[in-house]
N, C-alpha and C. Protein backbone atom coordinates (compact mmCIF):
# COMPACT_ATOMS: atom_id res chain seq x y z
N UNK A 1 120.02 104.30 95.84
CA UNK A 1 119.85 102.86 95.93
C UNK A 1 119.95 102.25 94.55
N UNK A 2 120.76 101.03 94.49
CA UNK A 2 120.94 100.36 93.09
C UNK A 2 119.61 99.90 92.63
N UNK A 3 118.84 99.38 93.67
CA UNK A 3 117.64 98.78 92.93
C UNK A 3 116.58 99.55 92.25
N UNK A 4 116.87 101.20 92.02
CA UNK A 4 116.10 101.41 91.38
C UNK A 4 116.41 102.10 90.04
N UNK A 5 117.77 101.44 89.36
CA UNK A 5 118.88 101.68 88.43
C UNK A 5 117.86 101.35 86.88
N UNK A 6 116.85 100.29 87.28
CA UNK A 6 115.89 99.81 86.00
C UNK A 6 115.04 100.84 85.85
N UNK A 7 114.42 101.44 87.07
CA UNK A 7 113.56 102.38 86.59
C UNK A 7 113.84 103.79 86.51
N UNK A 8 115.45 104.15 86.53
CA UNK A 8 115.80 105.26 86.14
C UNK A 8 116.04 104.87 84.21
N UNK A 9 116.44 104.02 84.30
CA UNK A 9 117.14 103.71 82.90
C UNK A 9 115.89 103.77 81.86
N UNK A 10 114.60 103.48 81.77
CA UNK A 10 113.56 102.90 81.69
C UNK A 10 112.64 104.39 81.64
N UNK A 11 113.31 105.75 82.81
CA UNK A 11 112.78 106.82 82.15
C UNK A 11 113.71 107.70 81.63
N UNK A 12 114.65 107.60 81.68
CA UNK A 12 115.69 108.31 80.65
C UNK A 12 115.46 107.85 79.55
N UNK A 13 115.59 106.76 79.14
CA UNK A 13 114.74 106.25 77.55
C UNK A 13 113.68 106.92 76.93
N UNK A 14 112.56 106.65 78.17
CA UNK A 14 111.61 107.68 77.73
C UNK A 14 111.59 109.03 77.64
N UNK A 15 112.40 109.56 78.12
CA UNK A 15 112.58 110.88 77.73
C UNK A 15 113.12 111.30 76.34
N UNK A 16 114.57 110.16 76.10
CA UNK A 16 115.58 110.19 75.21
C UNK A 16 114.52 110.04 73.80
N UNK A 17 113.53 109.05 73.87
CA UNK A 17 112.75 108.69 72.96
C UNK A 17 111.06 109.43 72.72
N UNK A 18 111.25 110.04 73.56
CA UNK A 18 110.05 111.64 73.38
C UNK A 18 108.83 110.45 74.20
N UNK A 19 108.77 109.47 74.85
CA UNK A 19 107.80 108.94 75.28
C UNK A 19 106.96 109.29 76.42
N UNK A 20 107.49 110.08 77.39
CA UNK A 20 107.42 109.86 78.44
C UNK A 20 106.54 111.01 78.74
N UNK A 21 104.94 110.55 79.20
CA UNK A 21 103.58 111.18 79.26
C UNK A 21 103.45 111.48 80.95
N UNK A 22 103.82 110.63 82.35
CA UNK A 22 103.36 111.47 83.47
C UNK A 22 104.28 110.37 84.37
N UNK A 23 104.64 110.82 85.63
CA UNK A 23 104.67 109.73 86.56
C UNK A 23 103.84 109.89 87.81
N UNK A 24 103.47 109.16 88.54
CA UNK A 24 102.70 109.02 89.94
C UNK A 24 103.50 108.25 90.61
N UNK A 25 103.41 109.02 92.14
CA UNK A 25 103.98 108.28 93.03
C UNK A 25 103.19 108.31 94.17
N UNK A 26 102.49 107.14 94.86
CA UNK A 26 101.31 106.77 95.16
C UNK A 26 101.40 105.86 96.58
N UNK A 27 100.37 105.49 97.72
CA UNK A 27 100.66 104.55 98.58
C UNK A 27 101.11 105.01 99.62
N UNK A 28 100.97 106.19 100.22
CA UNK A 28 101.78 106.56 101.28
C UNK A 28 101.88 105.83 102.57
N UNK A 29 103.13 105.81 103.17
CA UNK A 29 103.34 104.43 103.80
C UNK A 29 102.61 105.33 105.26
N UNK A 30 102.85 106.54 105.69
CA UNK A 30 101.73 107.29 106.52
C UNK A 30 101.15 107.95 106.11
N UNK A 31 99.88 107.79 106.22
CA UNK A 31 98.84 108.24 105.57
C UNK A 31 98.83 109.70 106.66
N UNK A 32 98.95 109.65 108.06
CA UNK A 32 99.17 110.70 108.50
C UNK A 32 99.96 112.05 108.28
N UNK A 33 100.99 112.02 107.40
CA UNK A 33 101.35 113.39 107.75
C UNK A 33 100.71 114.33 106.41
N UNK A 34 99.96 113.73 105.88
CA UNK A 34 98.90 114.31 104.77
C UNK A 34 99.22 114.22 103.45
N UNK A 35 100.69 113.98 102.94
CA UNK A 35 100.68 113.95 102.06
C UNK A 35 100.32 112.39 101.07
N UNK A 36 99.47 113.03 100.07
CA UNK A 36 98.61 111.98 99.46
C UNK A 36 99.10 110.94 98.15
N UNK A 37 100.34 112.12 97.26
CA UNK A 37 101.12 111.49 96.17
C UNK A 37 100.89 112.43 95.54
N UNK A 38 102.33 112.14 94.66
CA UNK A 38 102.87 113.44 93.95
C UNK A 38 103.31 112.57 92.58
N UNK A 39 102.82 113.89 91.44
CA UNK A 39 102.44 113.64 89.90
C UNK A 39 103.68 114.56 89.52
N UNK A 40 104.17 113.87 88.71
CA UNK A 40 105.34 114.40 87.82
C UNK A 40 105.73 114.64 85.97
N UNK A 41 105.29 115.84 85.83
CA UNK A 41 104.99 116.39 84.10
C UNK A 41 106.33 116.95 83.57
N UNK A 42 106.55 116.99 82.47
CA UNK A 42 107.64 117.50 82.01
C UNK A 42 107.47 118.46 81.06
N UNK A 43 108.42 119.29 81.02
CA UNK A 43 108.36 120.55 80.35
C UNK A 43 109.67 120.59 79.83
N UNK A 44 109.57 121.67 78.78
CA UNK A 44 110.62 122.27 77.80
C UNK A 44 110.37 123.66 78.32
N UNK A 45 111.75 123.95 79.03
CA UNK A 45 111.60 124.95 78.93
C UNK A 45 113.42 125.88 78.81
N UNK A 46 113.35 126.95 77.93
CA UNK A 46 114.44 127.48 77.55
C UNK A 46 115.48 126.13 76.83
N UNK A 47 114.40 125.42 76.21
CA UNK A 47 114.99 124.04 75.53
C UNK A 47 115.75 123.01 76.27
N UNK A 48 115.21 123.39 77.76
CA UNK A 48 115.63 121.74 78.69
C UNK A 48 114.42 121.40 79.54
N UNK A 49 114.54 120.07 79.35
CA UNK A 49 113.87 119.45 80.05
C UNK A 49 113.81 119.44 81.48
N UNK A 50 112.44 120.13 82.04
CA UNK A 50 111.51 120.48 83.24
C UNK A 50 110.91 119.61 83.83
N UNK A 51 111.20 119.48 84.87
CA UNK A 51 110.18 118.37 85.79
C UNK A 51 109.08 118.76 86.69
N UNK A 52 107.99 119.28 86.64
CA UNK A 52 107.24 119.74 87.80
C UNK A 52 106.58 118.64 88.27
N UNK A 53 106.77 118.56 89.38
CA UNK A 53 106.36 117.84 90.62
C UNK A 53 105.38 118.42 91.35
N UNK A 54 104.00 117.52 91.47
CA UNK A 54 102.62 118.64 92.11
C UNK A 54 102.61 117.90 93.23
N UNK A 55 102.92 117.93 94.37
CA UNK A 55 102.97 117.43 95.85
C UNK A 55 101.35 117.68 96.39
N UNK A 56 100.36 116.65 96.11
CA UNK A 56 99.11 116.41 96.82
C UNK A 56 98.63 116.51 98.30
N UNK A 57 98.70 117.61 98.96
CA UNK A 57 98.64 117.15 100.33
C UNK A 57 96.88 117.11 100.42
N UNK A 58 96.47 116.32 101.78
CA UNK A 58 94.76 116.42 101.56
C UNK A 58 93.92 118.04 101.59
N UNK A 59 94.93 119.20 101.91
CA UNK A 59 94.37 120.27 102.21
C UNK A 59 95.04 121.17 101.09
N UNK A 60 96.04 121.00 100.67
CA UNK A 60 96.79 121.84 99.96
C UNK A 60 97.44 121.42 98.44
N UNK A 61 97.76 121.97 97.42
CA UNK A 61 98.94 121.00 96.47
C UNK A 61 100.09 122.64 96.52
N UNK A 62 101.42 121.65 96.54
CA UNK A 62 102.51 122.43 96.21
C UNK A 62 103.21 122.04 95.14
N UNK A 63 103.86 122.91 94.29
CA UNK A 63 104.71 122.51 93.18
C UNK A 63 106.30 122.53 93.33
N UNK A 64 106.99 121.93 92.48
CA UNK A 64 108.79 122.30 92.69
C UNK A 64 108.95 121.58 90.93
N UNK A 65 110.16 122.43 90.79
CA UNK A 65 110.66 121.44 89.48
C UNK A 65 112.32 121.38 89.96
N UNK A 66 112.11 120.34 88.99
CA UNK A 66 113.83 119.52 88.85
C UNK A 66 114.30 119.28 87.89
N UNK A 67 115.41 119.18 87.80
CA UNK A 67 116.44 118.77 86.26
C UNK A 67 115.83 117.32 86.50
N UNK A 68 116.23 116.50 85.57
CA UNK A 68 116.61 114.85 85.80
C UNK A 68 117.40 114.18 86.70
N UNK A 69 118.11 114.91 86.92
CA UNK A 69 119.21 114.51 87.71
C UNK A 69 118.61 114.58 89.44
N UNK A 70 118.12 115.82 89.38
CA UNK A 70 117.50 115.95 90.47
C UNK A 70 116.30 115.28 90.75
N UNK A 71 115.47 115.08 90.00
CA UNK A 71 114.35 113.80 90.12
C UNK A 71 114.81 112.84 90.68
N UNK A 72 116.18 112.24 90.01
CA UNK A 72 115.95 110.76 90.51
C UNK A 72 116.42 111.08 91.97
N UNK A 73 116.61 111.93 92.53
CA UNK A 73 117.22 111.95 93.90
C UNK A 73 116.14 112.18 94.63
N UNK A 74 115.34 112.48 94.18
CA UNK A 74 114.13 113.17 94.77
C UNK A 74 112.56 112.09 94.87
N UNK A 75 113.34 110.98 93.91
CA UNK A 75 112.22 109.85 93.77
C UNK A 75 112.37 109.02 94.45
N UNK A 76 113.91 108.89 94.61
CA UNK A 76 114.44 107.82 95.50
C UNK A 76 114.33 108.22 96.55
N UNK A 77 114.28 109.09 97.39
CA UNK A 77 113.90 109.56 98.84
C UNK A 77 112.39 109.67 99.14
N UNK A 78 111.26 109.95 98.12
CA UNK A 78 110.04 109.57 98.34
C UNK A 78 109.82 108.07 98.42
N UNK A 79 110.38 107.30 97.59
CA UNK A 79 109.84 106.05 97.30
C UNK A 79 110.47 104.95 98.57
N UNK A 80 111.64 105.69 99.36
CA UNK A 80 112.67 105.20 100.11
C UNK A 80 111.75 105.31 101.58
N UNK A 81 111.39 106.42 101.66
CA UNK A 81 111.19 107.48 103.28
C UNK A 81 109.44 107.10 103.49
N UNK A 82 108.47 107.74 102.16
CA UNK A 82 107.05 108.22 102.44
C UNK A 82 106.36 107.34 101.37
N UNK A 83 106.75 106.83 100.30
CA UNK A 83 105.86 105.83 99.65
C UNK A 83 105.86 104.32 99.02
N UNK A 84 104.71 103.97 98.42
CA UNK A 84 105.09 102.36 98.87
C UNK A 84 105.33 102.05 96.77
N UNK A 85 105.08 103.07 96.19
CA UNK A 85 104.61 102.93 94.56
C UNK A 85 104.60 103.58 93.98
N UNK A 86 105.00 103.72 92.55
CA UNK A 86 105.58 104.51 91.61
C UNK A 86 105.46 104.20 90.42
N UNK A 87 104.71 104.85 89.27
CA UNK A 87 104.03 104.63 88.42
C UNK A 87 104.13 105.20 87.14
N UNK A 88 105.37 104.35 86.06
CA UNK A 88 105.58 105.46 85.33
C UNK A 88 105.16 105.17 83.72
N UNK A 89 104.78 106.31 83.18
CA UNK A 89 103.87 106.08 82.36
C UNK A 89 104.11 106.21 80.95
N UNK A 90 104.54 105.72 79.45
CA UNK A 90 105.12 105.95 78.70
C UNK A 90 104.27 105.57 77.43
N UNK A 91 104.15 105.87 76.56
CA UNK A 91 103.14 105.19 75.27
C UNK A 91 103.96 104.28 74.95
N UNK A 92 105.26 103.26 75.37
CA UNK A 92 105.42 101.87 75.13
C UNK A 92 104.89 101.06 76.19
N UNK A 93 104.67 101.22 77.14
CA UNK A 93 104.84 100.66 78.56
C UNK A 93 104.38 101.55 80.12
N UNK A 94 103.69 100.67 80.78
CA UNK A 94 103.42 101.21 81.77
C UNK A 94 104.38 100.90 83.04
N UNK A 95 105.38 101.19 83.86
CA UNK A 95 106.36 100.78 84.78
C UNK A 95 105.98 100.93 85.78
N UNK A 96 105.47 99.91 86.49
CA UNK A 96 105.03 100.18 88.31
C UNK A 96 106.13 99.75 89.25
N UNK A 97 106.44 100.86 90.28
CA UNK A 97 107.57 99.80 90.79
C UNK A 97 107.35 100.03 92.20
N UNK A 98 106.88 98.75 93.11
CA UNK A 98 106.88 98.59 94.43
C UNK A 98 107.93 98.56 95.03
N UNK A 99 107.46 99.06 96.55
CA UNK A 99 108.76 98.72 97.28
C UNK A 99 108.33 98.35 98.19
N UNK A 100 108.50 97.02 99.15
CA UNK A 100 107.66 96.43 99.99
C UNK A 100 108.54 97.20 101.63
N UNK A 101 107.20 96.89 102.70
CA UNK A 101 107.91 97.01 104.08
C UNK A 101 109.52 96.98 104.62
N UNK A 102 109.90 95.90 103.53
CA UNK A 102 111.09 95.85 104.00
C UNK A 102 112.41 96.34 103.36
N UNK A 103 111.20 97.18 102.80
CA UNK A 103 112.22 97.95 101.39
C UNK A 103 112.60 96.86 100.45
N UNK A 104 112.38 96.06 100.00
CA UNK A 104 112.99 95.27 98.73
C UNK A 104 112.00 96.05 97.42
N UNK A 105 112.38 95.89 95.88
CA UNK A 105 111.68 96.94 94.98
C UNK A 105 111.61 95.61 94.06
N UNK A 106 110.58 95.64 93.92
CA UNK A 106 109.91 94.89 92.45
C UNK A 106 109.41 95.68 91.06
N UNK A 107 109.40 95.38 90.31
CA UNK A 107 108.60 95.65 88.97
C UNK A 107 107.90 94.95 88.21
N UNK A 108 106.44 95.58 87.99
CA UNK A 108 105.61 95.56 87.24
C UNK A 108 105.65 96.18 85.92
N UNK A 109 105.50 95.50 84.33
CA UNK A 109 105.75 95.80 83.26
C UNK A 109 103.87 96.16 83.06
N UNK A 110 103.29 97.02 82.47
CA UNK A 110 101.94 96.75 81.84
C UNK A 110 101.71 97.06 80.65
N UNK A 111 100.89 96.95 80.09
CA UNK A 111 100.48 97.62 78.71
C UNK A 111 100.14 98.91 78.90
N UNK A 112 100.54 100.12 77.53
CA UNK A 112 100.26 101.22 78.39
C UNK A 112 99.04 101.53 78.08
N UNK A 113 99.00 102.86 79.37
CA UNK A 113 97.53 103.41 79.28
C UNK A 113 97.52 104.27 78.29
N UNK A 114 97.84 105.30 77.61
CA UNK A 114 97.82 106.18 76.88
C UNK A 114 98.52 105.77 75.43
N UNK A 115 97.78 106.85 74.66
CA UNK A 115 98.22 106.11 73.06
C UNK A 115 99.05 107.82 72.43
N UNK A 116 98.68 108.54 73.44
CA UNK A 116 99.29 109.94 72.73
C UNK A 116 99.75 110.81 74.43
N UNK A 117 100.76 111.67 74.36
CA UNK A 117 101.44 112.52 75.37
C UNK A 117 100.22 113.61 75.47
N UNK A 118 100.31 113.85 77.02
CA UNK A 118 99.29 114.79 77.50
C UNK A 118 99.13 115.83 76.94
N UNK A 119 98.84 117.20 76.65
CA UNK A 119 98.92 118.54 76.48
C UNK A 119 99.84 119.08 77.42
């Protein structure tokens, strides 16, 4: 989907620019099939950049990683299919990006939360 071309661009930056501390993806549009929202960390590993993805279910957590490339395919089908919000987190900027009932996607700019990258 094009409309979410700002907030790919917005974390490729942050990556490109060493910023980029966690994402959350939050709001599940059914709360029934258990899953609760899934947190996304990055890693170096064999000197490329790692994506692990911790999938929250209320009974269980599962992990997967992805290239970049594969994230955004993988964000856009959560944020498309199972959630309503997406939360990405950078020491310039905090990027929230809704997507309402009818699927249209907005953005929220905030001040960020963090002043230094996780461990």
């Amino acid at each position: 989907m094009s409309e979410f071309i700002h907030f790919f661009e917005v974390l490729k930056e942050s990556i490109t620019n060493d910023e980029f501390v966690k994402l959350t993806v939050s709001k599940p549009i059914r709360k029934s099939e258990g899953l609760l929202n899934v947190y996304a960390r990055l890693f170096k590993i064999d000197n490329k950049d790692v994506f692990e993805l911790k999938y929250r279910y209320a009974d269980d957590n599962q992990f997967k990683q992805f290239t970049l490339e594969e994230l955004k395919s993988e964000l856009e089908s959560l944020l498309v299919n199972k959630f309503r919000t997406a939360c990405l987190f950078t020491l310039n900027e905090d990027l929230i990006v809704l997507v309402s009932k009818k699927k249209l996607v907005s953005y929220r700019d905030n001040a960020p939360s963090f002043k230094n990258k996780l461990p």
